[in-house]
PDB file of N, CA and C in Angstrom:
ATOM      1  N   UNK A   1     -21.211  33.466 -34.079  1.00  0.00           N
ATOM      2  CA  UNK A   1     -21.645  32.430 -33.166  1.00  0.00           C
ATOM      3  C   UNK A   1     -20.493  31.459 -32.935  1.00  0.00           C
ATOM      4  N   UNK A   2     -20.376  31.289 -31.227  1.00  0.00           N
ATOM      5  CA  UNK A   2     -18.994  30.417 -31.378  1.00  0.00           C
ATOM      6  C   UNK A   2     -19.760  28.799 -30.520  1.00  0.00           C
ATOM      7  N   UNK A   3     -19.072  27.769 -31.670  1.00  0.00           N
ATOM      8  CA  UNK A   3     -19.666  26.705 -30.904  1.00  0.00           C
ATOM      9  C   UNK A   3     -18.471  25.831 -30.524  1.00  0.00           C
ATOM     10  N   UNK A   4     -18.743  25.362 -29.291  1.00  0.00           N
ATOM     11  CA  UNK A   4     -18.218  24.658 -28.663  1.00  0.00           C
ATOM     12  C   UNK A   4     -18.184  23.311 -28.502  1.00  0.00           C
ATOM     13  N   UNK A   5     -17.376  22.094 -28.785  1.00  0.00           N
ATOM     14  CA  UNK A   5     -17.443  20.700 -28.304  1.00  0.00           C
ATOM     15  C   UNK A   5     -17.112  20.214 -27.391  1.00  0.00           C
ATOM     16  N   UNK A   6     -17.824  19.709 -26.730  1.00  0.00           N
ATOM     17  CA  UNK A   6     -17.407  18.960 -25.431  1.00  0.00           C
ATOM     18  C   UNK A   6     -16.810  17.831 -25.591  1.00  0.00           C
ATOM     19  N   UNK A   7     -15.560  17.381 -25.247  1.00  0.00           N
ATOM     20  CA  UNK A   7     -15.738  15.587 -25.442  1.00  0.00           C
ATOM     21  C   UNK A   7     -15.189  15.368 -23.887  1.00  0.00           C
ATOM     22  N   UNK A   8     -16.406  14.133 -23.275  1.00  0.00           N
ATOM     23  CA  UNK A   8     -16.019  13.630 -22.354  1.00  0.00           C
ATOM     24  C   UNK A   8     -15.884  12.429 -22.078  1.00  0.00           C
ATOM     25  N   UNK A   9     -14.791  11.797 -21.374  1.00  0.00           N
ATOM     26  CA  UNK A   9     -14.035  10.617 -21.125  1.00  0.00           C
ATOM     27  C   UNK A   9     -15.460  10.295 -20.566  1.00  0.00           C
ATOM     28  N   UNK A  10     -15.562   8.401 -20.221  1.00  0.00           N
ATOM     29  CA  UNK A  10     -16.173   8.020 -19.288  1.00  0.00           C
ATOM     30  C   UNK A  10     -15.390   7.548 -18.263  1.00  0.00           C
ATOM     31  N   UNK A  11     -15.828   8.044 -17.197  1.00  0.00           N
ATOM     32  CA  UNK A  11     -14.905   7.948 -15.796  1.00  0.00           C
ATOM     33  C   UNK A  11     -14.894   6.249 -15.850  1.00  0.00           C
ATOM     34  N   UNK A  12     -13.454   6.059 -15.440  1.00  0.00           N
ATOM     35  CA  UNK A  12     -13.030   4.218 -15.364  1.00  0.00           C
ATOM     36  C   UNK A  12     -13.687   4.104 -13.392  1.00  0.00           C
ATOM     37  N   UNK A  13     -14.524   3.389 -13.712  1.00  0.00           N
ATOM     38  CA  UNK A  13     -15.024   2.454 -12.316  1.00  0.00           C
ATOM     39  C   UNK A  13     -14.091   1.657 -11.939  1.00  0.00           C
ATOM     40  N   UNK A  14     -14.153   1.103 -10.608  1.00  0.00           N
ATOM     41  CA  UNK A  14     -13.243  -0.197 -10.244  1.00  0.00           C
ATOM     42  C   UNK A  14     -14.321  -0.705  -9.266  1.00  0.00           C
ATOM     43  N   UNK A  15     -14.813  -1.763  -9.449  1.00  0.00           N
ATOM     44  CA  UNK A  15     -16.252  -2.833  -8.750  1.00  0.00           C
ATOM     45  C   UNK A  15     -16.104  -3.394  -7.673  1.00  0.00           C
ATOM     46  N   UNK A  16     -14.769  -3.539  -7.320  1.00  0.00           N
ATOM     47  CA  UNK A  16     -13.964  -4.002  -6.231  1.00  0.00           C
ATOM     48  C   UNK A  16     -12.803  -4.136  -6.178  1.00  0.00           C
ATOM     49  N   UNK A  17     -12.078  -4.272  -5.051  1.00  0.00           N
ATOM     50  CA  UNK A  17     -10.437  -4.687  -5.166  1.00  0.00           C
ATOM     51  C   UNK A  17     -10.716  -5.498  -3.921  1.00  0.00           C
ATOM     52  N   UNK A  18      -9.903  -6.753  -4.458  1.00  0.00           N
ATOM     53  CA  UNK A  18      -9.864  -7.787  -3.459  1.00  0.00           C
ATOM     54  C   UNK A  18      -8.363  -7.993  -2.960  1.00  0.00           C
ATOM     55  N   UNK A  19      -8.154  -8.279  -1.639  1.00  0.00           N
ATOM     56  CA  UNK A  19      -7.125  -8.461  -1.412  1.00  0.00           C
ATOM     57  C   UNK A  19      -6.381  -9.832  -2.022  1.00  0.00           C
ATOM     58  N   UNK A  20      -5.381  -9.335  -1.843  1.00  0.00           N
ATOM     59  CA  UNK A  20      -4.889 -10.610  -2.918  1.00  0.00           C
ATOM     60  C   UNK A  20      -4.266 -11.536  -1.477  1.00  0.00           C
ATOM     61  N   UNK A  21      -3.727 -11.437  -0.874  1.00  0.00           N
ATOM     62  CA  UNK A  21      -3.821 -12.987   0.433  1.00  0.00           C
ATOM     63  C   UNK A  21      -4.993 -13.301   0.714  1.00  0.00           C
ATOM     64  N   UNK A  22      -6.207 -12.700   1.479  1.00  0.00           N
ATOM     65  CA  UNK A  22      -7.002 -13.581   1.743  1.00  0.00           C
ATOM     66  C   UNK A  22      -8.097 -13.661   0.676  1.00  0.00           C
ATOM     67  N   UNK A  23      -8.085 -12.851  -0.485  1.00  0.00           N
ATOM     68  CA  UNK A  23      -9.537 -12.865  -1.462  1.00  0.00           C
ATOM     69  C   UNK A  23     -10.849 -12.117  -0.966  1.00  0.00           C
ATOM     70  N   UNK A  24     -10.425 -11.322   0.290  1.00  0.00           N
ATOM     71  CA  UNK A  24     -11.695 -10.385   0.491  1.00  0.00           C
ATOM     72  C   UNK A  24     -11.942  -9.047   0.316  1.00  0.00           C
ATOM     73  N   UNK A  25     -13.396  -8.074  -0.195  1.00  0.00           N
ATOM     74  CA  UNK A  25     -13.243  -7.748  -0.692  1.00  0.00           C
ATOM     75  C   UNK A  25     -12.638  -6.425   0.227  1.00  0.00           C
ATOM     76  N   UNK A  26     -12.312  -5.254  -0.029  1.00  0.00           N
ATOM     77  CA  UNK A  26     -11.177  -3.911   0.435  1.00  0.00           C
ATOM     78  C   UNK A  26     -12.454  -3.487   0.647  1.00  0.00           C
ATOM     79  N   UNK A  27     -13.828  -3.288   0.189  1.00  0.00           N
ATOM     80  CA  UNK A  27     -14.767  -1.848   0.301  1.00  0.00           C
ATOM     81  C   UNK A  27     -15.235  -2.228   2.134  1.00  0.00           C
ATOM     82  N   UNK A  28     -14.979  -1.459   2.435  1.00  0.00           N
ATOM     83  CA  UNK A  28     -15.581  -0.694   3.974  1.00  0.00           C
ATOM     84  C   UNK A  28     -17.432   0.146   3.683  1.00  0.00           C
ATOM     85  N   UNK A  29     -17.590  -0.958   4.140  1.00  0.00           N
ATOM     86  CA  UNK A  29     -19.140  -0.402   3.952  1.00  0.00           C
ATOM     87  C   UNK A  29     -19.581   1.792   4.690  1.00  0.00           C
ATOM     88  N   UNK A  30     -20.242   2.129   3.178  1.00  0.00           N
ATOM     89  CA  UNK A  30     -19.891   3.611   3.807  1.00  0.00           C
ATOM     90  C   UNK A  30     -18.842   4.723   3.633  1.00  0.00           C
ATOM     91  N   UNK A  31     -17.743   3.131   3.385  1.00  0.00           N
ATOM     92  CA  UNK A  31     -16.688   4.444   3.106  1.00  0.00           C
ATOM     93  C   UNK A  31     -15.567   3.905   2.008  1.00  0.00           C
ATOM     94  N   UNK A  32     -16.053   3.070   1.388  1.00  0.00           N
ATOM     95  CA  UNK A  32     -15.352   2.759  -0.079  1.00  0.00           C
ATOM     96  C   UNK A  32     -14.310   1.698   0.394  1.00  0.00           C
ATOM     97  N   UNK A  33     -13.361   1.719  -0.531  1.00  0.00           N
ATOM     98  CA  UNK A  33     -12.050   0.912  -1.287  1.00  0.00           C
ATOM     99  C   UNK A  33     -11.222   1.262   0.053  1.00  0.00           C
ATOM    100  N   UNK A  34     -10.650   0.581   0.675  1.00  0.00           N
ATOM    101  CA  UNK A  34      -9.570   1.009   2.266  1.00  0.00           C
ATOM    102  C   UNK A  34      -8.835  -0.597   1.816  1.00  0.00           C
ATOM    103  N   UNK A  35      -8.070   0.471   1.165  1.00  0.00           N
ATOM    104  CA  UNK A  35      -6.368  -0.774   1.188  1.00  0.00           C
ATOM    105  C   UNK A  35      -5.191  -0.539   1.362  1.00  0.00           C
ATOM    106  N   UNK A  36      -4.077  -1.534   1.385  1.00  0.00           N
ATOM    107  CA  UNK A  36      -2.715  -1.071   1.476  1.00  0.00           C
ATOM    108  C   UNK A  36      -2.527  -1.677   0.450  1.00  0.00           C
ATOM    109  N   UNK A  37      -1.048  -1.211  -0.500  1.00  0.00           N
ATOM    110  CA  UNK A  37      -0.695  -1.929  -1.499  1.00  0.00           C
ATOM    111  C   UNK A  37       0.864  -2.373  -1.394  1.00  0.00           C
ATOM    112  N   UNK A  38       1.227  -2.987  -1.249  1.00  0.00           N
ATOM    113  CA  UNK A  38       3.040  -3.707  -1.542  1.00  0.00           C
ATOM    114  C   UNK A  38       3.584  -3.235  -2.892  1.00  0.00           C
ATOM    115  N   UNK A  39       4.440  -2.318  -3.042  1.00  0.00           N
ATOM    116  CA  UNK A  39       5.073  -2.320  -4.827  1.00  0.00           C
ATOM    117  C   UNK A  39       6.768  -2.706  -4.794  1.00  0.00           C
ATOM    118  N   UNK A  40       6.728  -2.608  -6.141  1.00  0.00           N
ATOM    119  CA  UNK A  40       8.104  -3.003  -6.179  1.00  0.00           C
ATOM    120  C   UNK A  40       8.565  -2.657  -7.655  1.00  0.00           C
ATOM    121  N   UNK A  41       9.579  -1.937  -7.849  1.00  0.00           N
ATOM    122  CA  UNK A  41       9.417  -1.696  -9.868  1.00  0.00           C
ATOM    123  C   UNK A  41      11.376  -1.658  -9.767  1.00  0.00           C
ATOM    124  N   UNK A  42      11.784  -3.000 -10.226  1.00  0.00           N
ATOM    125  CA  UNK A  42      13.111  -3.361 -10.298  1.00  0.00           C
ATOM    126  C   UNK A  42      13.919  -3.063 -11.038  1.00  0.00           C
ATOM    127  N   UNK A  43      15.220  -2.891 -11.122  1.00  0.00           N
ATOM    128  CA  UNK A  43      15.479  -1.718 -12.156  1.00  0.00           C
ATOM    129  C   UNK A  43      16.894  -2.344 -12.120  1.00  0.00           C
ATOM    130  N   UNK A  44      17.627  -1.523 -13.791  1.00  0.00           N
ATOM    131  CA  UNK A  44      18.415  -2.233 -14.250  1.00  0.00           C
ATOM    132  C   UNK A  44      19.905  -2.786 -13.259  1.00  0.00           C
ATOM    133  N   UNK A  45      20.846  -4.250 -13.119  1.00  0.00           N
ATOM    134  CA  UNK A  45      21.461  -4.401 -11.714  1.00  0.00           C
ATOM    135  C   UNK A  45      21.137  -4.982 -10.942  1.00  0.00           C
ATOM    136  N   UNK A  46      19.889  -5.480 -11.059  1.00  0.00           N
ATOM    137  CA  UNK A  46      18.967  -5.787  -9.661  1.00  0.00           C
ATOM    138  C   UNK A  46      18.727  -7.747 -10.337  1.00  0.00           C
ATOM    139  N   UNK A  47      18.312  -8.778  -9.289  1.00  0.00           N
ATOM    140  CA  UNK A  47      18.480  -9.574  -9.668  1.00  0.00           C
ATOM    141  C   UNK A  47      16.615 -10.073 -10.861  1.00  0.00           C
ATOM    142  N   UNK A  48      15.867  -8.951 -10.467  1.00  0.00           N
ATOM    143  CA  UNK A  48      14.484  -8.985 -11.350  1.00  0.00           C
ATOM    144  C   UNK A  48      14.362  -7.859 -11.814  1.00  0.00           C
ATOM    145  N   UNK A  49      15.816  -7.169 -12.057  1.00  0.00           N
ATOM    146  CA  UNK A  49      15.303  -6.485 -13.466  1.00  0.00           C
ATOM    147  C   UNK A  49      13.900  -6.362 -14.403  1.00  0.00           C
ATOM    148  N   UNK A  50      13.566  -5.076 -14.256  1.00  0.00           N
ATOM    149  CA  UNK A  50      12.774  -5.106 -15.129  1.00  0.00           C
ATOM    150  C   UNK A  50      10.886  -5.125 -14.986  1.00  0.00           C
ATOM    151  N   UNK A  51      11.041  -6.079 -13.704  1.00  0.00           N
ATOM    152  CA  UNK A  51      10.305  -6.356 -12.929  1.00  0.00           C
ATOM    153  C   UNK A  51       9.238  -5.539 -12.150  1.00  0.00           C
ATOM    154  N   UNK A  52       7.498  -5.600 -12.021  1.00  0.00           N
ATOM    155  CA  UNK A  52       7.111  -4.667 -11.162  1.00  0.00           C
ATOM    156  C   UNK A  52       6.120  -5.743 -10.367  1.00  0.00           C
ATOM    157  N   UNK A  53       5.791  -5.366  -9.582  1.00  0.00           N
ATOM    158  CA  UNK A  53       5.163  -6.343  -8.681  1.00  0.00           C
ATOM    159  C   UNK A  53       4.013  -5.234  -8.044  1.00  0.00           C
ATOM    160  N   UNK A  54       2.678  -5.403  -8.233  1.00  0.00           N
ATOM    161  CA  UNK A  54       1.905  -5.015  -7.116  1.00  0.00           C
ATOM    162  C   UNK A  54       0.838  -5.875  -5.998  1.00  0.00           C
ATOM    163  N   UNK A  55       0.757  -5.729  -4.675  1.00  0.00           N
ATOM    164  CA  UNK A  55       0.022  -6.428  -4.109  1.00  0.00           C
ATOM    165  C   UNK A  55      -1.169  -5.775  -3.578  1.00  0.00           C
ATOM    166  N   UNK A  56      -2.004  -6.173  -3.852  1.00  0.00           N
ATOM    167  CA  UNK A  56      -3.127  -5.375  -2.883  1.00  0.00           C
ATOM    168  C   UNK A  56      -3.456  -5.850  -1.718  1.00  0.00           C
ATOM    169  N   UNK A  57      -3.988  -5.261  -0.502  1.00  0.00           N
ATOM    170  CA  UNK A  57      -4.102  -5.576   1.240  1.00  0.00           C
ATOM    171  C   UNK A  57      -4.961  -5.209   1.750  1.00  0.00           C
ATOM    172  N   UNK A  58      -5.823  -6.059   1.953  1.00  0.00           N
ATOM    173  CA  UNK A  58      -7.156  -5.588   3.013  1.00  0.00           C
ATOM    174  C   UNK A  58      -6.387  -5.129   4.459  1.00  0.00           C
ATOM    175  N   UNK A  59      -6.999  -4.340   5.084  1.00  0.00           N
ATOM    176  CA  UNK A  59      -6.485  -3.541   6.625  1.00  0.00           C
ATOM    177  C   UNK A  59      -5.986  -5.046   7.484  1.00  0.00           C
ATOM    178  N   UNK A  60      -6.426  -6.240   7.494  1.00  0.00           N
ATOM    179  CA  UNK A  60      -5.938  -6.622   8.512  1.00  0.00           C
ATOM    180  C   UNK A  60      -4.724  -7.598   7.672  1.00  0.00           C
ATOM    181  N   UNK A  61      -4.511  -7.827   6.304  1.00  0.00           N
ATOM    182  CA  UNK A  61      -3.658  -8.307   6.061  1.00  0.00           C
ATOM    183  C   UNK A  61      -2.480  -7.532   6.288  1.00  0.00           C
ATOM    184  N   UNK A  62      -2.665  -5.997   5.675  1.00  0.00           N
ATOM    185  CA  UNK A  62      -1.777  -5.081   5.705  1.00  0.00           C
ATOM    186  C   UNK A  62      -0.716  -5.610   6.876  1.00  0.00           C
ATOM    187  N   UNK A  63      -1.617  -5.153   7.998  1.00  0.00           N
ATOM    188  CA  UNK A  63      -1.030  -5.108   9.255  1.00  0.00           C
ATOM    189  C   UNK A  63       0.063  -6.319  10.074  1.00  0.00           C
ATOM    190  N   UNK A  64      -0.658  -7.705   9.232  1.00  0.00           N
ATOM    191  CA  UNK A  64      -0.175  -8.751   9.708  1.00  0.00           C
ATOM    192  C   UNK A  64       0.766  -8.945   8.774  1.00  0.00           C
ATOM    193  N   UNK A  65       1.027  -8.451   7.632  1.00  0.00           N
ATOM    194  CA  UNK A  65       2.263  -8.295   6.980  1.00  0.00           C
ATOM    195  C   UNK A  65       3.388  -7.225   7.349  1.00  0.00           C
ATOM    196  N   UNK A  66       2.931  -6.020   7.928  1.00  0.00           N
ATOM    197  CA  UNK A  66       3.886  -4.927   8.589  1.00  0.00           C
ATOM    198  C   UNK A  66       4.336  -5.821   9.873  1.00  0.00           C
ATOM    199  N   UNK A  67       3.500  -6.484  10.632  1.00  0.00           N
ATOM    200  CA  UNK A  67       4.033  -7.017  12.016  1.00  0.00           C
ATOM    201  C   UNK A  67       5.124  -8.064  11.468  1.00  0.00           C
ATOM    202  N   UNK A  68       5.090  -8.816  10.347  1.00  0.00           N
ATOM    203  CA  UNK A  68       5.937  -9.823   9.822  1.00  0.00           C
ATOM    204  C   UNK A  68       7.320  -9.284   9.681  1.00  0.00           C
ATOM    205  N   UNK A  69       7.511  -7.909   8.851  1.00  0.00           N
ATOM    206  CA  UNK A  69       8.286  -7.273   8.433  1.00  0.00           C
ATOM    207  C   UNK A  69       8.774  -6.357   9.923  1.00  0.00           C
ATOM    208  N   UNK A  70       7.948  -6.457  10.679  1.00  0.00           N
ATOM    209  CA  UNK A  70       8.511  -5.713  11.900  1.00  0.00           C
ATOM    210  C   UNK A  70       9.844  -6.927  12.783  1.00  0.00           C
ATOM    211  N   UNK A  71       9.232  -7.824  12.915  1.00  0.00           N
ATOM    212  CA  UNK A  71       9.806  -8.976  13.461  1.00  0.00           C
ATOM    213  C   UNK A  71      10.895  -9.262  12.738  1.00  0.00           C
ATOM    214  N   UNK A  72      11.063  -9.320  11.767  1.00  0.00           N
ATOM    215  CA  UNK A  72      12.378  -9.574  10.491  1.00  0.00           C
ATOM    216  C   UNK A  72      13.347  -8.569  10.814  1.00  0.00           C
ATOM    217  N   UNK A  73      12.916  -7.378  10.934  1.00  0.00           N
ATOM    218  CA  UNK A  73      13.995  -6.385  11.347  1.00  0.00           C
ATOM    219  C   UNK A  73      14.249  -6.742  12.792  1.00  0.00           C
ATOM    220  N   UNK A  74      13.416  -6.769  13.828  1.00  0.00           N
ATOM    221  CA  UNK A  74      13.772  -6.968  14.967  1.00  0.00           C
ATOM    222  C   UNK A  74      14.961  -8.735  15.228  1.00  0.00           C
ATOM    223  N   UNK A  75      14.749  -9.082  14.628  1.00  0.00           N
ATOM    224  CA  UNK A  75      15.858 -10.098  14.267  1.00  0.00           C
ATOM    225  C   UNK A  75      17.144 -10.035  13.838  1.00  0.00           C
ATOM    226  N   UNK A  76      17.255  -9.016  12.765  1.00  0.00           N
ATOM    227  CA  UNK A  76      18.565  -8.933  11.982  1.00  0.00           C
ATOM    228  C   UNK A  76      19.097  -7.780  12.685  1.00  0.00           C
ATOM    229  N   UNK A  77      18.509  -6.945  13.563  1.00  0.00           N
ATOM    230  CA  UNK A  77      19.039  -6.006  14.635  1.00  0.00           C
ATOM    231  C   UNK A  77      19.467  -5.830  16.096  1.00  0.00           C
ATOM    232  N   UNK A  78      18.906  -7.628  16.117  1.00  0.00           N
ATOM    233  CA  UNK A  78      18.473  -7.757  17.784  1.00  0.00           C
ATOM    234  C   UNK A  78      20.132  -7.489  18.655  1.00  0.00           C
ATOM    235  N   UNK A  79      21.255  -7.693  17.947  1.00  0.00           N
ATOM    236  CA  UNK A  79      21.997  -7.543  18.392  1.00  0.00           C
ATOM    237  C   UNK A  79      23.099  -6.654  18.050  1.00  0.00           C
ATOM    238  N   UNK A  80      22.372  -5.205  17.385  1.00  0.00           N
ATOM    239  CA  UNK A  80      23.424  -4.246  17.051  1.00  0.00           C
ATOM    240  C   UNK A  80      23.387  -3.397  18.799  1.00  0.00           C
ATOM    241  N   UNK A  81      24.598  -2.024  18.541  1.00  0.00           N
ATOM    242  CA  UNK A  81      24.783  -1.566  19.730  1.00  0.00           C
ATOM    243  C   UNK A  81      23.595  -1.017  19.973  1.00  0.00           C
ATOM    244  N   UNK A  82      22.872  -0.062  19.175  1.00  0.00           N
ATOM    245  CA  UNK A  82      21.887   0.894  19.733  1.00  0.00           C
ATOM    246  C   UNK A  82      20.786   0.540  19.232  1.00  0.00           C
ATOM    247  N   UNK A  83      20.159  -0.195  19.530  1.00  0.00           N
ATOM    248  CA  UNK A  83      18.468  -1.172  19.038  1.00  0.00           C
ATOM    249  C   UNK A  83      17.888  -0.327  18.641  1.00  0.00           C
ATOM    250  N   UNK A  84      16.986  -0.031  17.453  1.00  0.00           N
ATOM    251  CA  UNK A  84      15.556   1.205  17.336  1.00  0.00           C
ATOM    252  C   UNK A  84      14.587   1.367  18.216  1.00  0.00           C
ATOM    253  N   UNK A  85      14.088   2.544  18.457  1.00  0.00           N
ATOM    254  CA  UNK A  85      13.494   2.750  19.579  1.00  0.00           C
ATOM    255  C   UNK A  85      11.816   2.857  18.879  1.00  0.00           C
ATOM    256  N   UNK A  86      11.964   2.695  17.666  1.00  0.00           N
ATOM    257  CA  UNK A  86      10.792   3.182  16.945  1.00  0.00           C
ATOM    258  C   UNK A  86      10.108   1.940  16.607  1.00  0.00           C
ATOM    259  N   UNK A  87      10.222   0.971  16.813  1.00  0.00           N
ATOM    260  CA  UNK A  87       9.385  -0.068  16.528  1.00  0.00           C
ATOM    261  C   UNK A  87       8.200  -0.234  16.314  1.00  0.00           C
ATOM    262  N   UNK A  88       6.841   0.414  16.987  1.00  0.00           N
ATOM    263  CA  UNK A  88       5.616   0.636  16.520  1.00  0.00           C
ATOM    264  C   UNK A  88       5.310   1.517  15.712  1.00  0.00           C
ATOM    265  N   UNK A  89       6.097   2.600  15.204  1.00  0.00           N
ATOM    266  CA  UNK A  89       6.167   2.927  14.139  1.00  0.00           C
ATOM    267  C   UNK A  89       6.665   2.490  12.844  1.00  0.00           C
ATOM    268  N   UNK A  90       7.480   1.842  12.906  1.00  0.00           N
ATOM    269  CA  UNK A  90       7.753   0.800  11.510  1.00  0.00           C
ATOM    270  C   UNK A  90       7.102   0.817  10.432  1.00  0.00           C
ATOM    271  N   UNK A  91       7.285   1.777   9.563  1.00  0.00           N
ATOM    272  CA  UNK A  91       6.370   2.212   8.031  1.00  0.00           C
ATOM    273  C   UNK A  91       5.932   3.384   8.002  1.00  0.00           C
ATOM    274  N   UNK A  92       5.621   3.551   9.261  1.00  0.00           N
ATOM    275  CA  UNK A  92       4.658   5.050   9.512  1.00  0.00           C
ATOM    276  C   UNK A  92       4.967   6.048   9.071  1.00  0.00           C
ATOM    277  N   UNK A  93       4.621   6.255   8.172  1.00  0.00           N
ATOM    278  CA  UNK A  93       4.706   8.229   7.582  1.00  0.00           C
ATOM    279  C   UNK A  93       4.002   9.735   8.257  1.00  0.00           C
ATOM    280  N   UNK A  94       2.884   9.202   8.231  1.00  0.00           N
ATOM    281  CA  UNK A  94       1.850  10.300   9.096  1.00  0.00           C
ATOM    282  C   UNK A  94       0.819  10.395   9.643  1.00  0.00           C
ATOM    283  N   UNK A  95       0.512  10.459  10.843  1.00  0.00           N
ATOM    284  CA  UNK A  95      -0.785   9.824  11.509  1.00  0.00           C
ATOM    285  C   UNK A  95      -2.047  10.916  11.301  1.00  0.00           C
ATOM    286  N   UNK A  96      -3.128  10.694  11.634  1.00  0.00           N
ATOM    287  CA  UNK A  96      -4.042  11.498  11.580  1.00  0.00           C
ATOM    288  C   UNK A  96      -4.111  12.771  10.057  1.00  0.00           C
ATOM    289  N   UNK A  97      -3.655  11.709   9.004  1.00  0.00           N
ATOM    290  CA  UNK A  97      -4.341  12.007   7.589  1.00  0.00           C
ATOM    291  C   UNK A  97      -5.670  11.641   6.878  1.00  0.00           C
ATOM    292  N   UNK A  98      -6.789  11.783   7.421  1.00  0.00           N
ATOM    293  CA  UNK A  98      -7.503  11.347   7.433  1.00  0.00           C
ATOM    294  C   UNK A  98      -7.957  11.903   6.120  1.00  0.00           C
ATOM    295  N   UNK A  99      -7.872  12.860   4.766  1.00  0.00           N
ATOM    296  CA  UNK A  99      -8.075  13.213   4.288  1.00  0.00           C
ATOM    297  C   UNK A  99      -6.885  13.676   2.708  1.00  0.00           C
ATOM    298  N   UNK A 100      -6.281  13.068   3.493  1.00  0.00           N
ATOM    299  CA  UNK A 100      -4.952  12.473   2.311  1.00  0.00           C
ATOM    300  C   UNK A 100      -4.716  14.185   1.834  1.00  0.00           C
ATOM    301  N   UNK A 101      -4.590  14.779   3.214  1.00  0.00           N
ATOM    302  CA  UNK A 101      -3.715  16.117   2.917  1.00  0.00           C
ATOM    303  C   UNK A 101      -2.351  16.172   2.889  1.00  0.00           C
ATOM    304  N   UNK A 102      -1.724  16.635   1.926  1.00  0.00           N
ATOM    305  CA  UNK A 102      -0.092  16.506   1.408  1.00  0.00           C
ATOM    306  C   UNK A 102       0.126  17.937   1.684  1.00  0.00           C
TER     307      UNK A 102
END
C-alpha cells in the first residue's frame, strides 16, 4: 500500500492594490486588479545604489504619467536633426495582448 502526502500552500490573496498617487483602488469591477507599475532596482555605480523602488498606477494615473514622460522627451529632443516619429507610442511594447500571451 503506497500512501501519499499532500502538502498544500495556502494561495497568498491580495484585497486590493491601491494606486499609490491618487489612493484609489486598481480592481475594475468584473475584471480584477488593472494596474501599471513604475520599477527601478539600482545597482552598484549608480547614485542610489542598492536601491529598489516600486510604484503602483491606476489606468488613468498610468497614462498621465506616460504623457508626463512623453513631454520630457519631447523637450530634450525638440531640437535634434531627425525628431521621433513614434511619439504615441512611447512605452508601447504590444498592442492587442489581451491575454498576456508571450
Amino acid at each position: 500500500m503506497i500512501v501519499k502526502h499532500v502538502v498544500t500552500q495556502p494561495a497568498e490573496t491580495v484585497a486590493d492594490i491601491t494606486c499609490d498617487v491618487c489612493c484609489q483602488s486598481t480592481r475594475v469591477e468584473g475584471y480584477g486588479q488593472q494596474f501599471g507599475t513604475l520599477q527601478a532596482h539600482w545597482g552598484y555605480g549608480s547614485k542610489h545604489d542598492g536601491e529598489r523602488y516600486e510604484v503602483y498606477l491606476c489606468e488613468p494615473c498610468f497614462f498621465r504619467t506616460l504623457s508626463a514622460l512623453r513631454r520630457e522627451r519631447m523637450v530634450n529632443t525638440m531640437f535634434d536633426e531627425e525628431p521621433s516619429t513614434a511619439e504615441d507610442e512611447f512605452g508601447l511594447v504590444r498592442r492587442g495582448d489581451f491575454w498576456s500571451d508571450s
